[in-house]
C-alpha atoms as a PDB file:
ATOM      1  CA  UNK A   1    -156.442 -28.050  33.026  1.00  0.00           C
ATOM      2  CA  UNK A   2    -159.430 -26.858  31.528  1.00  0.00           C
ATOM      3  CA  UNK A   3    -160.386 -27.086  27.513  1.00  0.00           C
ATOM      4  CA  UNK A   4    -160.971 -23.196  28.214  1.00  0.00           C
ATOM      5  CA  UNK A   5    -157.991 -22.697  29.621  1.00  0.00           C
ATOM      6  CA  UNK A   6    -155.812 -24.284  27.381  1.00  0.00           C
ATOM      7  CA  UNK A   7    -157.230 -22.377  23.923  1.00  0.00           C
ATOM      8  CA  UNK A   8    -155.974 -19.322  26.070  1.00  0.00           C
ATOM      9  CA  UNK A   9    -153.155 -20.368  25.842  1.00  0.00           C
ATOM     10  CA  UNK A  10    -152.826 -21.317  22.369  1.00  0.00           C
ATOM     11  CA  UNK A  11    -153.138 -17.608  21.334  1.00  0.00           C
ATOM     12  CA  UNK A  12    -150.899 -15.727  19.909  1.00  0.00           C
ATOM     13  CA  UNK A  13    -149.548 -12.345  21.998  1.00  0.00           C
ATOM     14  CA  UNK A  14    -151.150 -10.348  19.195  1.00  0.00           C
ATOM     15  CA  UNK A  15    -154.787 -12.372  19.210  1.00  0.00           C
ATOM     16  CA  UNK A  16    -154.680 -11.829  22.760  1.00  0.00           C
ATOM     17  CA  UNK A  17    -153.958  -8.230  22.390  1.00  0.00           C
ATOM     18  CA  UNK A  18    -156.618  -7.828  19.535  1.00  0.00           C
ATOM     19  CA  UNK A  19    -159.206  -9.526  21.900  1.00  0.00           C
ATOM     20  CA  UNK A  20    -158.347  -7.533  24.843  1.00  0.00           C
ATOM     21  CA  UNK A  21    -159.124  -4.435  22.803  1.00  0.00           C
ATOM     22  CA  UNK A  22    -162.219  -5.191  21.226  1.00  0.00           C
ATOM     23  CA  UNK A  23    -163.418  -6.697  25.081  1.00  0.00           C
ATOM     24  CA  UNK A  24    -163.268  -3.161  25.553  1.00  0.00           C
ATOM     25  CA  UNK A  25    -164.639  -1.380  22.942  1.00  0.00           C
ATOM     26  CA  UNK A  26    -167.626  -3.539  23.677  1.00  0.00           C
ATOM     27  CA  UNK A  27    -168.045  -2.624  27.391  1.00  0.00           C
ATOM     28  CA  UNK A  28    -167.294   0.988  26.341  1.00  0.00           C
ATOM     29  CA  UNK A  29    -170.198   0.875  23.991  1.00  0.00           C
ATOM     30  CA  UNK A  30    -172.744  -0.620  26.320  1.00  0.00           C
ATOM     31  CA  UNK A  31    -171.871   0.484  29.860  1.00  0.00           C
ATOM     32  CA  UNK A  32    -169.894   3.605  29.149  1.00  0.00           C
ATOM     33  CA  UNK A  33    -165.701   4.152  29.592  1.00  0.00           C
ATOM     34  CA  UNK A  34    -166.011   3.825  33.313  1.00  0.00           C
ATOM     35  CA  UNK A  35    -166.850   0.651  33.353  1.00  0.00           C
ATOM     36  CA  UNK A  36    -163.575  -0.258  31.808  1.00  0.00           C
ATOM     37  CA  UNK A  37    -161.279  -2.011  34.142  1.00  0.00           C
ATOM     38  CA  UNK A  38    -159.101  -4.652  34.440  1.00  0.00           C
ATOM     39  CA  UNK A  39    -161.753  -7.211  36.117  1.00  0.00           C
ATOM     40  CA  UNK A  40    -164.784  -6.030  33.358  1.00  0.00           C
ATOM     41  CA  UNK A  41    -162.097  -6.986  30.413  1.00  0.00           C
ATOM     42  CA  UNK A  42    -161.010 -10.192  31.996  1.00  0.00           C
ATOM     43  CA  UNK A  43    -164.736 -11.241  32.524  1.00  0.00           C
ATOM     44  CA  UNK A  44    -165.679 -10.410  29.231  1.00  0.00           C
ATOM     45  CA  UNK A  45    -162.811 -12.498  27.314  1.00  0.00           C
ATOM     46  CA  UNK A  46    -162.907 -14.966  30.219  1.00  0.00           C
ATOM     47  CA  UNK A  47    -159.481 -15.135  31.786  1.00  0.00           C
ATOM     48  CA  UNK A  48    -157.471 -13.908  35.209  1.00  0.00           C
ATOM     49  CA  UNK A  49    -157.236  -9.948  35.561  1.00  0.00           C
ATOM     50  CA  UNK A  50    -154.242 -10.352  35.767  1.00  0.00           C
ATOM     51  CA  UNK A  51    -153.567 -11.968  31.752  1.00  0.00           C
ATOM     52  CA  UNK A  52    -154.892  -8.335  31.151  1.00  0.00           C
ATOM     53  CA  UNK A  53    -153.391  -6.397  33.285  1.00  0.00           C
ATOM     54  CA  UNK A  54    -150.272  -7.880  31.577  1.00  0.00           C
ATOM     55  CA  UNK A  55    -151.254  -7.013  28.289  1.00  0.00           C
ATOM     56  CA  UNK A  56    -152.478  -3.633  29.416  1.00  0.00           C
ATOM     57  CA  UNK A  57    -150.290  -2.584  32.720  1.00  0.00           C
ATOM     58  CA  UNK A  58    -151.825   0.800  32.643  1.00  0.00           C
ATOM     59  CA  UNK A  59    -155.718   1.287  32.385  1.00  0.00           C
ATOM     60  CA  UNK A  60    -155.352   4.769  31.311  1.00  0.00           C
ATOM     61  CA  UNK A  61    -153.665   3.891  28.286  1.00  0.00           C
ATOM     62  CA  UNK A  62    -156.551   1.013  27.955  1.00  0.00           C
ATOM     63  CA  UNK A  63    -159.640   3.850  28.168  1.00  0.00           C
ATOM     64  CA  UNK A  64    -157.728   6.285  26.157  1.00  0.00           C
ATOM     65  CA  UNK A  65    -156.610   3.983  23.108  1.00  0.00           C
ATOM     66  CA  UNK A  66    -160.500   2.433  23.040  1.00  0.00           C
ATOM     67  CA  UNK A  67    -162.288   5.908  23.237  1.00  0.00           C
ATOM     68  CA  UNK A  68    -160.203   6.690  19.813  1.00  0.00           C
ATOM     69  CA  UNK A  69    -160.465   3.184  18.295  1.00  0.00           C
ATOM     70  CA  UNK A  70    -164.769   4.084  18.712  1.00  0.00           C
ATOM     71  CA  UNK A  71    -164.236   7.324  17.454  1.00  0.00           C
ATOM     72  CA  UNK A  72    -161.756   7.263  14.507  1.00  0.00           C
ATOM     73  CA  UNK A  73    -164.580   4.204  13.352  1.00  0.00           C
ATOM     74  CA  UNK A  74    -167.177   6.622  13.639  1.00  0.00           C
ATOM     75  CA  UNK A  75    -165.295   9.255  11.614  1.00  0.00           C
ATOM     76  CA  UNK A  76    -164.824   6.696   8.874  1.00  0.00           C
ATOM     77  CA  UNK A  77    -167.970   5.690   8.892  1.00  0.00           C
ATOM     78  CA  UNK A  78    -169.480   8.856   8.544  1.00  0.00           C
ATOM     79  CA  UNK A  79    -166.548   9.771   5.658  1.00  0.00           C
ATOM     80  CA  UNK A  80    -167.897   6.250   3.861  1.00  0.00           C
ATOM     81  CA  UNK A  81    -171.300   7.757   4.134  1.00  0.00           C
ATOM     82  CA  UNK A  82    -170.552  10.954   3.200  1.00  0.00           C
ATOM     83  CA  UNK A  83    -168.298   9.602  -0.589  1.00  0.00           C
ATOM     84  CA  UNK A  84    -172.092   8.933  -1.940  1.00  0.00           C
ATOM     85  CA  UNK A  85    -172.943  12.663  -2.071  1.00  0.00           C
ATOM     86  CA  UNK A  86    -172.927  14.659  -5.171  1.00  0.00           C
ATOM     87  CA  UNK A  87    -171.652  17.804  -3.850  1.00  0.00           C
ATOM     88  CA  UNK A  88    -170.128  19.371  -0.676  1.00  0.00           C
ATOM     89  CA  UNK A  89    -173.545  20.817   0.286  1.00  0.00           C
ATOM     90  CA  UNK A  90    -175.342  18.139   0.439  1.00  0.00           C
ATOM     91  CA  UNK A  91    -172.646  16.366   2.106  1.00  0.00           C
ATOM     92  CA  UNK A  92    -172.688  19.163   4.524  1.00  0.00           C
ATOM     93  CA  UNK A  93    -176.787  17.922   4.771  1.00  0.00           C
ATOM     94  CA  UNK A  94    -176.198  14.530   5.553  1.00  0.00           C
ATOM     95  CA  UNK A  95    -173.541  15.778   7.800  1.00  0.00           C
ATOM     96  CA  UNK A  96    -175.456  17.334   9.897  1.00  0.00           C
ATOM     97  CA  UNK A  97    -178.563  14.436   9.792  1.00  0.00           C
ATOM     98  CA  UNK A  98    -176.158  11.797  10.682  1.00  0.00           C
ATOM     99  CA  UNK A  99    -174.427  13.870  13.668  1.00  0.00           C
ATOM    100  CA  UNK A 100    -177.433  15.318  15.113  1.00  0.00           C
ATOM    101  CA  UNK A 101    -179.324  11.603  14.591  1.00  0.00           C
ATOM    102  CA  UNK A 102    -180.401   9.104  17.342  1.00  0.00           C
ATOM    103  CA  UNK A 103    -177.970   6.284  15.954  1.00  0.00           C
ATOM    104  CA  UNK A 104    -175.351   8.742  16.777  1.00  0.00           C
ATOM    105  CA  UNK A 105    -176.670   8.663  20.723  1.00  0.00           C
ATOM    106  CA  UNK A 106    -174.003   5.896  21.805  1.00  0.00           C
ATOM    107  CA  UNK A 107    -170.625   7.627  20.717  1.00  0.00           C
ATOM    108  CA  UNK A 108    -171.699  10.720  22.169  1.00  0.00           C
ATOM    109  CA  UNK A 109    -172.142   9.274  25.051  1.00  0.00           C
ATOM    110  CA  UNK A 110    -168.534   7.864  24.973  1.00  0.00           C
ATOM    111  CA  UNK A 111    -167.521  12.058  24.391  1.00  0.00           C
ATOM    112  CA  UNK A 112    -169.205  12.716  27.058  1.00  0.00           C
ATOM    113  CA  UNK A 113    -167.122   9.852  29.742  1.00  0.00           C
ATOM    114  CA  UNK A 114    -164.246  10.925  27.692  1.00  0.00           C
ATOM    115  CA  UNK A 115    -165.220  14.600  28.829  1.00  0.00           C
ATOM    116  CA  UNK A 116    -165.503  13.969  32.421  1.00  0.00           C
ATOM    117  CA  UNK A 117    -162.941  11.305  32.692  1.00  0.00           C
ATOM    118  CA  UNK A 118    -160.320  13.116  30.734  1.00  0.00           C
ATOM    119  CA  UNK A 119    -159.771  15.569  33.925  1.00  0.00           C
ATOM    120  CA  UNK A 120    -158.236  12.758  36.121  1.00  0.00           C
ATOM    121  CA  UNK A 121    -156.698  11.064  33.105  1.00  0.00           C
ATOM    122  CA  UNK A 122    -154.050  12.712  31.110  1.00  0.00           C
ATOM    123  CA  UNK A 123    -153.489   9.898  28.252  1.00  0.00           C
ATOM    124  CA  UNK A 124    -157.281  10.157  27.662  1.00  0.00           C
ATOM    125  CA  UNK A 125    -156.973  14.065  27.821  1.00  0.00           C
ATOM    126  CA  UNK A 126    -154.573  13.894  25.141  1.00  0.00           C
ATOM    127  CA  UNK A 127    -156.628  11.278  23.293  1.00  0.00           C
ATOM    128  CA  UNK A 128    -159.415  13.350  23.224  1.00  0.00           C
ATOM    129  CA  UNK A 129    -157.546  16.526  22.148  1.00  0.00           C
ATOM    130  CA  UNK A 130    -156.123  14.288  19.222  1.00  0.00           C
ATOM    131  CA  UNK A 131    -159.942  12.773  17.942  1.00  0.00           C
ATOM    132  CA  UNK A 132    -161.206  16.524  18.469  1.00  0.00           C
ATOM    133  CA  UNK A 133    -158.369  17.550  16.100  1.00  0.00           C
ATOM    134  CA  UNK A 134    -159.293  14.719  13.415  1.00  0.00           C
ATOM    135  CA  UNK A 135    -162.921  15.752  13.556  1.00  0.00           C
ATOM    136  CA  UNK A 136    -161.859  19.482  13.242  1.00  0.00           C
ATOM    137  CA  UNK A 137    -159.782  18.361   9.815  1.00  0.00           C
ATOM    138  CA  UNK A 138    -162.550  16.057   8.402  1.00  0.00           C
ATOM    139  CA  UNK A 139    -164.669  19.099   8.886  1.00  0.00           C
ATOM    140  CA  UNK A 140    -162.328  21.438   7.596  1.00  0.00           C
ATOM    141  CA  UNK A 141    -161.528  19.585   4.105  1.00  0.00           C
ATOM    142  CA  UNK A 142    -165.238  19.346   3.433  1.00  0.00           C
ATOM    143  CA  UNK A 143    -165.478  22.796   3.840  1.00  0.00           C
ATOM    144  CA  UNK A 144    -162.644  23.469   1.534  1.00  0.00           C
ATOM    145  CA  UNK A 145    -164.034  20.875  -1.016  1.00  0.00           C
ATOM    146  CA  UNK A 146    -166.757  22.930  -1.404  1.00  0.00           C
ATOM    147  CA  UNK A 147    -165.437  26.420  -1.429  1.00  0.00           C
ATOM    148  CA  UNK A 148    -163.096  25.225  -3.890  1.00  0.00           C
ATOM    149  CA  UNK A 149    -166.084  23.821  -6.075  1.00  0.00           C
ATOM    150  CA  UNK A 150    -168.051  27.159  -5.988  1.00  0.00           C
ATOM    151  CA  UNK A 151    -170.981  25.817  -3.788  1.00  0.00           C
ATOM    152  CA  UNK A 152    -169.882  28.565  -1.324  1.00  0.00           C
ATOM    153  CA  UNK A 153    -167.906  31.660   0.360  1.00  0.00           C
ATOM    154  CA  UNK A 154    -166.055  30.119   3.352  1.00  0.00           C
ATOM    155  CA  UNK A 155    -163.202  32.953   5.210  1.00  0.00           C
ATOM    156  CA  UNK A 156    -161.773  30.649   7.794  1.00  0.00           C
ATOM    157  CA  UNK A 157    -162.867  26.978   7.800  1.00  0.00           C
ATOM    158  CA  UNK A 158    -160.646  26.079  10.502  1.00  0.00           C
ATOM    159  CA  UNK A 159    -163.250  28.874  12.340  1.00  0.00           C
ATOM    160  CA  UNK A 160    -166.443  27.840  11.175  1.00  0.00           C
ATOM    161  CA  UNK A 161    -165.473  23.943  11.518  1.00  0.00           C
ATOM    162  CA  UNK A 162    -164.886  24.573  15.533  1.00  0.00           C
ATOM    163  CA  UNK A 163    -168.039  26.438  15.714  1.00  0.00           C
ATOM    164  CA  UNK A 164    -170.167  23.732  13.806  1.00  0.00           C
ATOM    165  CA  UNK A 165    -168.400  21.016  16.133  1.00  0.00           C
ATOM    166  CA  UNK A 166    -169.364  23.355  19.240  1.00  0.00           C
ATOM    167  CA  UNK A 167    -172.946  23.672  18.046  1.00  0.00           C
ATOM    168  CA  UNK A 168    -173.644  20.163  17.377  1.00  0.00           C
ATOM    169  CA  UNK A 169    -171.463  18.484  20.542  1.00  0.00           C
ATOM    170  CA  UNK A 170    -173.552  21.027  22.974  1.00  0.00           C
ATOM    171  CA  UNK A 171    -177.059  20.162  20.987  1.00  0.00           C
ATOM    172  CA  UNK A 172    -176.230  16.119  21.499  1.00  0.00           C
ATOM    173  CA  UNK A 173    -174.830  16.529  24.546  1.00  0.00           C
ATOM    174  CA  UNK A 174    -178.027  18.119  26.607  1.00  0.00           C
ATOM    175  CA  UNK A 175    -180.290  15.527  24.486  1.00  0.00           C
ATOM    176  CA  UNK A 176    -178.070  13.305  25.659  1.00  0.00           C
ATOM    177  CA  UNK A 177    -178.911  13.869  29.399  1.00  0.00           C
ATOM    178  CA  UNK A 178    -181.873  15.833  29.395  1.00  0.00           C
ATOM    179  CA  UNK A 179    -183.644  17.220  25.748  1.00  0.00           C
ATOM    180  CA  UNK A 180    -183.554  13.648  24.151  1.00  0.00           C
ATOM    181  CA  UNK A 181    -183.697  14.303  20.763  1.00  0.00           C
ATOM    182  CA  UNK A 182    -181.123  16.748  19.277  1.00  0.00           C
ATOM    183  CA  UNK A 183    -182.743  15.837  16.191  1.00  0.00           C
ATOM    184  CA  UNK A 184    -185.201  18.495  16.864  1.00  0.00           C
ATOM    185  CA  UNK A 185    -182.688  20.955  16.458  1.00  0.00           C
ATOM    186  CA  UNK A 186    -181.414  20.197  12.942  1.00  0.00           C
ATOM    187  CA  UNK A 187    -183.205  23.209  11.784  1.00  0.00           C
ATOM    188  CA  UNK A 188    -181.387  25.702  13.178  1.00  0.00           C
ATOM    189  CA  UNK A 189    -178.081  24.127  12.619  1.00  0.00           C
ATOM    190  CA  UNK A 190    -179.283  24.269   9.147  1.00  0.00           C
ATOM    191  CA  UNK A 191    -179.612  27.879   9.124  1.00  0.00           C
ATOM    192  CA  UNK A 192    -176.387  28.538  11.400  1.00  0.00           C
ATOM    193  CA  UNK A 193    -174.152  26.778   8.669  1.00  0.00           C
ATOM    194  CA  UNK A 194    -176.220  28.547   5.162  1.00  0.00           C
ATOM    195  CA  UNK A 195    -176.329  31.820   6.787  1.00  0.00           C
ATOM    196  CA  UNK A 196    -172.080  31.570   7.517  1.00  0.00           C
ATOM    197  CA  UNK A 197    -171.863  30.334   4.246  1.00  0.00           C
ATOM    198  CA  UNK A 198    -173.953  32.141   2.095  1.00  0.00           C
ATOM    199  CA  UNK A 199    -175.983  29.671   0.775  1.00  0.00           C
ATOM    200  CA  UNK A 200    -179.698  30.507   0.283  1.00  0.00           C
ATOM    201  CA  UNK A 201    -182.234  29.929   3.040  1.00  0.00           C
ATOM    202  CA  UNK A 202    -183.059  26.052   2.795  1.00  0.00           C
ATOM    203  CA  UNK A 203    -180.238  24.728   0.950  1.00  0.00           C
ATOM    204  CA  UNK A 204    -179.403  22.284   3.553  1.00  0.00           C
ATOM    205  CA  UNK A 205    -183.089  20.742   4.072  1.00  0.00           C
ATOM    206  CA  UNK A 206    -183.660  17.672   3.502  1.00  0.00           C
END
């Protein structure tokens, strides 16, 4: 028996589930959803396809439970980033930086699979409905924060949320395979969001 083999072994059912996981997070991140199977986790953690098919019996639930482990880290990630702001508007700013920003390119490429992929898979359908929903909230409360504050006149940010989430996931979606920088296009989601709120003409620039 192999030293290899027999650390495999030694783990624990949970340290085997945790590694499984994060095996596929990192595919996921560098080759895309698809290329999540039972063979590309084993290979990765370096043991039989079939140690992870009995960890994970159902690849579906695999795909779906990583494409929201990569986006609920994104979502706190941007909510860390977003704490250092002074006020709601210029959160909404760096909101709208950090969304519509090149380091961003990755995880909306994982959308994207989860997009496509979602039609033949219900569990990552409903996965994605969920992480759309959390993104919808997080957008929703800022909003809210702000009206509350003053900074602005909001009428339905359940609305306006959707429509900012629209704007930006069809802007980073066609840089995504054809524009290349949705960056470019901060501008006029700047103006979209001050013109729906009120605010005066610039308020969101940089």
């Amino acid at each position: 028996m192999s030293t290899l083999s027999a650390r495999n072994r030694r783990k624990t059912p949970a340290e085997r589930a945790a590694e499984i996981a994060l095996a596929a997070r990192q595919i996921a991140l560098t080759e895309g959803l698809a290329a999540v199977t039972v063979r590309a986790v084993a290979a990765r953690v370096g043991v039989a396809p079939a140690l992870v098919a009995h960890y994970r019996p159902s690849m579906n639930v695999l795909v779906a439970s990583t494409f929201g482990a990569i986006v609920a880290a994104e979502i706190d990630e941007v909510a860390t980033e977003l704490s250092a702001c002074r006020t709601s508007v210029h959160a909404l700013a760096a909101l709208i930086d950090t969304l519509l920003g090149p380091e961003r390119s990755t995880v909306t490429a994982i959308w994207l699979d989860a997009w496509s992929l979602g039609r033949r898979n219900p569990v990552l359908a409903a996965e994605v409905g969920r992480q759309m929903d959390a993104w919808q909230e997080f957008l929703v409360a800022l909003l809210e924060e702000g009206a509350i504050r003053g900074e602005f006149v909001v009428d339905a940010p359940p609305a306006l949320a959707w429509q900012l989430l629209g704007i930006i996931d069809g802007l980073t979606a066609h840089a995504t395979v054809r524009y290349g920088d949705a960056g470019r296009q901060r501008p006029l989601v700047r103006t979209i969001v001050e013109h729906e709120l009120g605010l005066p003409e610039g308020s969101l620039a940089p």
